[in-house]
C-alpha atoms as a PDB file:
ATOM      1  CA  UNK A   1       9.080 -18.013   5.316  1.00  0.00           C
ATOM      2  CA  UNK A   2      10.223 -14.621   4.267  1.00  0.00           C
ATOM      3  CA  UNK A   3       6.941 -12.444   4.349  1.00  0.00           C
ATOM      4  CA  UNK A   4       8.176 -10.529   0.604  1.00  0.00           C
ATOM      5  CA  UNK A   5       5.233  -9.276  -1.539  1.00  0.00           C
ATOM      6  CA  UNK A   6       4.863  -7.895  -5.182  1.00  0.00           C
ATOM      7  CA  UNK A   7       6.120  -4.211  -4.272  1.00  0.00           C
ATOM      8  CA  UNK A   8       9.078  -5.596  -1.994  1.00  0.00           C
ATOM      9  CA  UNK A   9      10.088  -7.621  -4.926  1.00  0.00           C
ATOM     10  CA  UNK A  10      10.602  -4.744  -7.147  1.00  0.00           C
ATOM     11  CA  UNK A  11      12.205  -2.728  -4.843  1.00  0.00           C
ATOM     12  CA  UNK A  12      15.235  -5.796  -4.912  1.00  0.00           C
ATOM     13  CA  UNK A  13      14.613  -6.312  -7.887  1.00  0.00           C
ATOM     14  CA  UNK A  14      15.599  -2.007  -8.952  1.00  0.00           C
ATOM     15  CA  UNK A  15      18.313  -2.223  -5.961  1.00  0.00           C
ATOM     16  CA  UNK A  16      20.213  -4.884  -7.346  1.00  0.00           C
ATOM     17  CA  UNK A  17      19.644  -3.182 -11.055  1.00  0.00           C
ATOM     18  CA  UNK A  18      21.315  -0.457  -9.408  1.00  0.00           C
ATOM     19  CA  UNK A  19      24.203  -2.039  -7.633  1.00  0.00           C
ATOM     20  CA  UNK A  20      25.143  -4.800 -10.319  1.00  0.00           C
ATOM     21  CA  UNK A  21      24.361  -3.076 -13.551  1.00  0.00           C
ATOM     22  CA  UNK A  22      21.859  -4.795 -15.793  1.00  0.00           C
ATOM     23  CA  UNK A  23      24.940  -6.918 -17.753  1.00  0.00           C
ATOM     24  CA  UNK A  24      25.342  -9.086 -14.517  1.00  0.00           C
ATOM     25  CA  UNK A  25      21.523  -8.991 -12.836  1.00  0.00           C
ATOM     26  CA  UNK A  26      20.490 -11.824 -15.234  1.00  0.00           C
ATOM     27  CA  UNK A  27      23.460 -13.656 -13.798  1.00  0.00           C
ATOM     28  CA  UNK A  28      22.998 -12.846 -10.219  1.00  0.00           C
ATOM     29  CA  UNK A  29      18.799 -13.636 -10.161  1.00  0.00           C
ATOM     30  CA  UNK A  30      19.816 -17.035 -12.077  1.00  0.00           C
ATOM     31  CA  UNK A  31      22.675 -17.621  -9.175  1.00  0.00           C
ATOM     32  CA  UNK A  32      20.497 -16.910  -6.509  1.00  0.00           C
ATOM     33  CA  UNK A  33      17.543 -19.066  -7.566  1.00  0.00           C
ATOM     34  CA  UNK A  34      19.694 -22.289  -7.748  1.00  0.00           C
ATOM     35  CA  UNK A  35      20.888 -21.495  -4.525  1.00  0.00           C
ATOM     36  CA  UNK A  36      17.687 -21.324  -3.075  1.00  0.00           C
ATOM     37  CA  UNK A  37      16.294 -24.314  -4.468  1.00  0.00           C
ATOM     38  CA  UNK A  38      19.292 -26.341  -3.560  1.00  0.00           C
ATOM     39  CA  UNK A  39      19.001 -25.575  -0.105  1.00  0.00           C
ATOM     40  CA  UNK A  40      15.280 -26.482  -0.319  1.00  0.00           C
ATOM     41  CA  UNK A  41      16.341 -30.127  -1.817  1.00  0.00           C
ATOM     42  CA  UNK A  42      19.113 -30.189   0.885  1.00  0.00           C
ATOM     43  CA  UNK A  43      16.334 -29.602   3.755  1.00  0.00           C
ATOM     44  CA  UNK A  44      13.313 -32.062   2.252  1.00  0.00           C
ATOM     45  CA  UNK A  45      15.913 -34.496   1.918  1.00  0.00           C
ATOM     46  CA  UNK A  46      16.794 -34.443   5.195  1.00  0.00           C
ATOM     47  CA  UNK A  47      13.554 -34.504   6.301  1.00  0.00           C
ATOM     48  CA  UNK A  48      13.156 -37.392   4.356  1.00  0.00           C
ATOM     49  CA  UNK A  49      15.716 -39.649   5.678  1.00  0.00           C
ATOM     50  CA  UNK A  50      15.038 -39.008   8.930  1.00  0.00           C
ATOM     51  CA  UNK A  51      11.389 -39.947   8.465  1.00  0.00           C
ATOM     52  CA  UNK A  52      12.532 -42.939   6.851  1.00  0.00           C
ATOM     53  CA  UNK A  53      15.144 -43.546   9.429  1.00  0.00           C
ATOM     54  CA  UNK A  54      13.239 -42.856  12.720  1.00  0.00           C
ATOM     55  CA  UNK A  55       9.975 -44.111  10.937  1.00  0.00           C
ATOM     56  CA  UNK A  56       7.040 -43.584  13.432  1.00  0.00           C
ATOM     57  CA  UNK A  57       9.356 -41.725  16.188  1.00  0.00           C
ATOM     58  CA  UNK A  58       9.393 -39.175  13.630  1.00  0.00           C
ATOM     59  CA  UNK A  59       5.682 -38.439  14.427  1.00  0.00           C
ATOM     60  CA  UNK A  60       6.297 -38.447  18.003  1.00  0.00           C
ATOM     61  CA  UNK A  61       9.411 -35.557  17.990  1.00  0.00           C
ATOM     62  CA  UNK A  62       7.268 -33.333  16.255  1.00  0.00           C
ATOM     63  CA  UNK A  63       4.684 -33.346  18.517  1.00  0.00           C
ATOM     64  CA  UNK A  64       6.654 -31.093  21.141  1.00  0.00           C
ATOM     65  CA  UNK A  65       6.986 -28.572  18.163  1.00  0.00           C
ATOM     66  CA  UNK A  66       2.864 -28.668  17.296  1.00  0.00           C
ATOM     67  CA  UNK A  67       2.249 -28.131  20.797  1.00  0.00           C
ATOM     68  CA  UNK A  68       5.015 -25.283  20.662  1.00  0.00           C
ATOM     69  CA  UNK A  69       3.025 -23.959  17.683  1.00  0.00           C
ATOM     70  CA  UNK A  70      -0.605 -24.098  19.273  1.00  0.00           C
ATOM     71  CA  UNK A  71       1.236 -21.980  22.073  1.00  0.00           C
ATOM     72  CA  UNK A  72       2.301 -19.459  20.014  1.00  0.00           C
ATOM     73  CA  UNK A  73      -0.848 -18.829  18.244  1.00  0.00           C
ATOM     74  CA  UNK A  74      -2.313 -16.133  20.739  1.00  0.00           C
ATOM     75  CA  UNK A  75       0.835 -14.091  20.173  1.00  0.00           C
ATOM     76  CA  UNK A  76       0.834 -13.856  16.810  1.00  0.00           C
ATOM     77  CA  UNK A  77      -2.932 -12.528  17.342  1.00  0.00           C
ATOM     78  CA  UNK A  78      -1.554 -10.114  19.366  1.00  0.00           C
ATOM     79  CA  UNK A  79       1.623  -9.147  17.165  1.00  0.00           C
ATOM     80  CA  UNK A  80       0.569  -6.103  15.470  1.00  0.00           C
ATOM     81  CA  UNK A  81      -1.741  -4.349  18.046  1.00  0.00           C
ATOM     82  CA  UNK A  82      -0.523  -1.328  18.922  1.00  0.00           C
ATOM     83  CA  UNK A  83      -1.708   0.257  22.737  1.00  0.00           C
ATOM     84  CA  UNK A  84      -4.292   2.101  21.719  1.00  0.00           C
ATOM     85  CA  UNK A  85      -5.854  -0.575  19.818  1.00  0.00           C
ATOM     86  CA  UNK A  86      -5.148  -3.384  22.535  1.00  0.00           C
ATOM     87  CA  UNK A  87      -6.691  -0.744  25.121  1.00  0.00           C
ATOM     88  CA  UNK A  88     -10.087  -0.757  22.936  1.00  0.00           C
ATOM     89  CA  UNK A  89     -10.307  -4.200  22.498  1.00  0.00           C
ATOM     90  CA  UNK A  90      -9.788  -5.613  25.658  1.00  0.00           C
ATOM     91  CA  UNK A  91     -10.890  -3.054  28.198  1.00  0.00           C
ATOM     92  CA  UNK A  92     -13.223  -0.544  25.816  1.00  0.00           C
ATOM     93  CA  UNK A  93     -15.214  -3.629  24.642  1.00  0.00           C
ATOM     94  CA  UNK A  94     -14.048  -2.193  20.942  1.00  0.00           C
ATOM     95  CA  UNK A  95     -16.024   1.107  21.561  1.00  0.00           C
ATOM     96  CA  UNK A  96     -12.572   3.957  20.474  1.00  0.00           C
ATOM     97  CA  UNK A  97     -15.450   6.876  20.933  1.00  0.00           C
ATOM     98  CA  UNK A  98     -12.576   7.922  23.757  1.00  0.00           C
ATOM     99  CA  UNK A  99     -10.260   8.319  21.108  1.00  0.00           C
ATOM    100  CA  UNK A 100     -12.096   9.335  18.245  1.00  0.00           C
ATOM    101  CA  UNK A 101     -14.207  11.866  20.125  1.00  0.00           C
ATOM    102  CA  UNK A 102     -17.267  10.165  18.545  1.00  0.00           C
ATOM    103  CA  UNK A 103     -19.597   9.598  21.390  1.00  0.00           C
ATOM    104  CA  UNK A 104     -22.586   9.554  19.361  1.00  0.00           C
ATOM    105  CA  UNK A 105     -21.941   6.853  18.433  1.00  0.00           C
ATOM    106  CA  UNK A 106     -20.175   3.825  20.193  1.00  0.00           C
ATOM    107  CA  UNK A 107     -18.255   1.880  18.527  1.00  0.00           C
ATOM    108  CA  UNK A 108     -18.554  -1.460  20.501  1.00  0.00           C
ATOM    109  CA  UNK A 109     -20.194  -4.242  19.488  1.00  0.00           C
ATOM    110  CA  UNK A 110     -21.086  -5.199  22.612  1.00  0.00           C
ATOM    111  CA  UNK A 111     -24.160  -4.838  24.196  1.00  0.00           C
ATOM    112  CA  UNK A 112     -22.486  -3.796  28.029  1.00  0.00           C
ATOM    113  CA  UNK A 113     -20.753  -0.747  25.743  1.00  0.00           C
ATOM    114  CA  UNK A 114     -23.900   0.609  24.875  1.00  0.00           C
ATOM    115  CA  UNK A 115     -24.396   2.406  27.969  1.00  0.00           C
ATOM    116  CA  UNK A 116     -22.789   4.071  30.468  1.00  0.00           C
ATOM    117  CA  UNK A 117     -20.797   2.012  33.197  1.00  0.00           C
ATOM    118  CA  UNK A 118     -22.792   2.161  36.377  1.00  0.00           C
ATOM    119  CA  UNK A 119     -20.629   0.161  39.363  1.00  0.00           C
ATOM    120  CA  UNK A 120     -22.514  -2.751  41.183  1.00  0.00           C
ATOM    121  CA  UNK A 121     -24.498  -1.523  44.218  1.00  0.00           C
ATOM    122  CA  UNK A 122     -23.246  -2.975  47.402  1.00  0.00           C
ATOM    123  CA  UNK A 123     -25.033  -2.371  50.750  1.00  0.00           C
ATOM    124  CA  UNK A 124     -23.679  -0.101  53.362  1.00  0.00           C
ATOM    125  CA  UNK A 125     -22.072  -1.881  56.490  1.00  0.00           C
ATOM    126  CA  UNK A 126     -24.585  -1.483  59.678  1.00  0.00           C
ATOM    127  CA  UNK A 127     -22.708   0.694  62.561  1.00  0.00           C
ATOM    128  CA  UNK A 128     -21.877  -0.405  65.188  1.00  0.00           C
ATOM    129  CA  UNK A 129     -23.987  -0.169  68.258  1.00  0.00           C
ATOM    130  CA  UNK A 130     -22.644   1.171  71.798  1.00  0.00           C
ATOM    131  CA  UNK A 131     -20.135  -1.123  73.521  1.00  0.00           C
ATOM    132  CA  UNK A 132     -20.149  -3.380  70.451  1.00  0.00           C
ATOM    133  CA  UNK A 133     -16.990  -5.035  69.171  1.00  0.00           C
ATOM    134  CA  UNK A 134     -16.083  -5.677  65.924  1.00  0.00           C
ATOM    135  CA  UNK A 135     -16.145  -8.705  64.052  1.00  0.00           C
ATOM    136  CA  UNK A 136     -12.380 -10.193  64.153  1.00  0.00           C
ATOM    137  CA  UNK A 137     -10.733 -11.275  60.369  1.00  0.00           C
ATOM    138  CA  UNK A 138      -8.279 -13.521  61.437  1.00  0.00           C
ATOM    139  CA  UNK A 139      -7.607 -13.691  57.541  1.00  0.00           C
ATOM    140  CA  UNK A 140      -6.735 -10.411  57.333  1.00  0.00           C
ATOM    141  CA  UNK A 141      -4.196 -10.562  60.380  1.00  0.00           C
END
């Protein structure tokens, strides 16, 4: 829920030794713990009786949310990435030698980043001969 490691926790922990003087932290932590775990009762038990109230409906209002969830799942792939690393993933092929200044090396993993880009060969249009029209798009006007 709230993403709070070791080293955040003693940060608080030194703020609020700080702010409230070591006399009333005991108090305070103690406070702030029942708090906590009565709102956690106050929200299973609610969950509760509406499973036991709705029964099998239940099941069928949270599927909206899963699907909600499943939705969301490329974004949080894609929370984090900053430009230059979305630019090397999705249009380098992972290969940062651009960046890096590495080009020794490549960095993809990729066979098609192993080379140089060559563009697709197409073949020349024929000219036209003399007194020759040409061809009509009627898509194009």
């Amino acid at each position: 829920m709230f993403d709070i490691g070791w080293p955040e926790m003693m940060i608080l922990v030194v703020a609020a030794l700080v702010v409230l003087g070591p006399e009333r932290l005991p108090g305070a932590i103690r406070w702030t713990a029942q708090s906590l775990r009565q709102v956690r009762d106050y929200a299973s038990g609610a969950t509760n009786q509406l499973r036991s109230e709705l029964g099998p409906e239940f099941d069928e209002l949270r599927k909206p949310l899963d699907e909600f969830n499943e939705l969301r799942k490329p974004l949080d792939e894609l929370r984090g990435m900053t430009p230059r690393s979305m630019v090397t993933k999705h249009l380098l092929n992972g290969d940062d030698s651009i960046f890096t200044g590495n080009f020794d090396k490549p960095g993809g993993t990729s066979p098609e980043s192993a080379g140089p880009y060559t563009p697709p060969q197409t073949p020349a249009p024929k000219p036209l001969g003399h007194n020759e029209k040409p061809p009509i798009d009627f898509d194009a006007t």
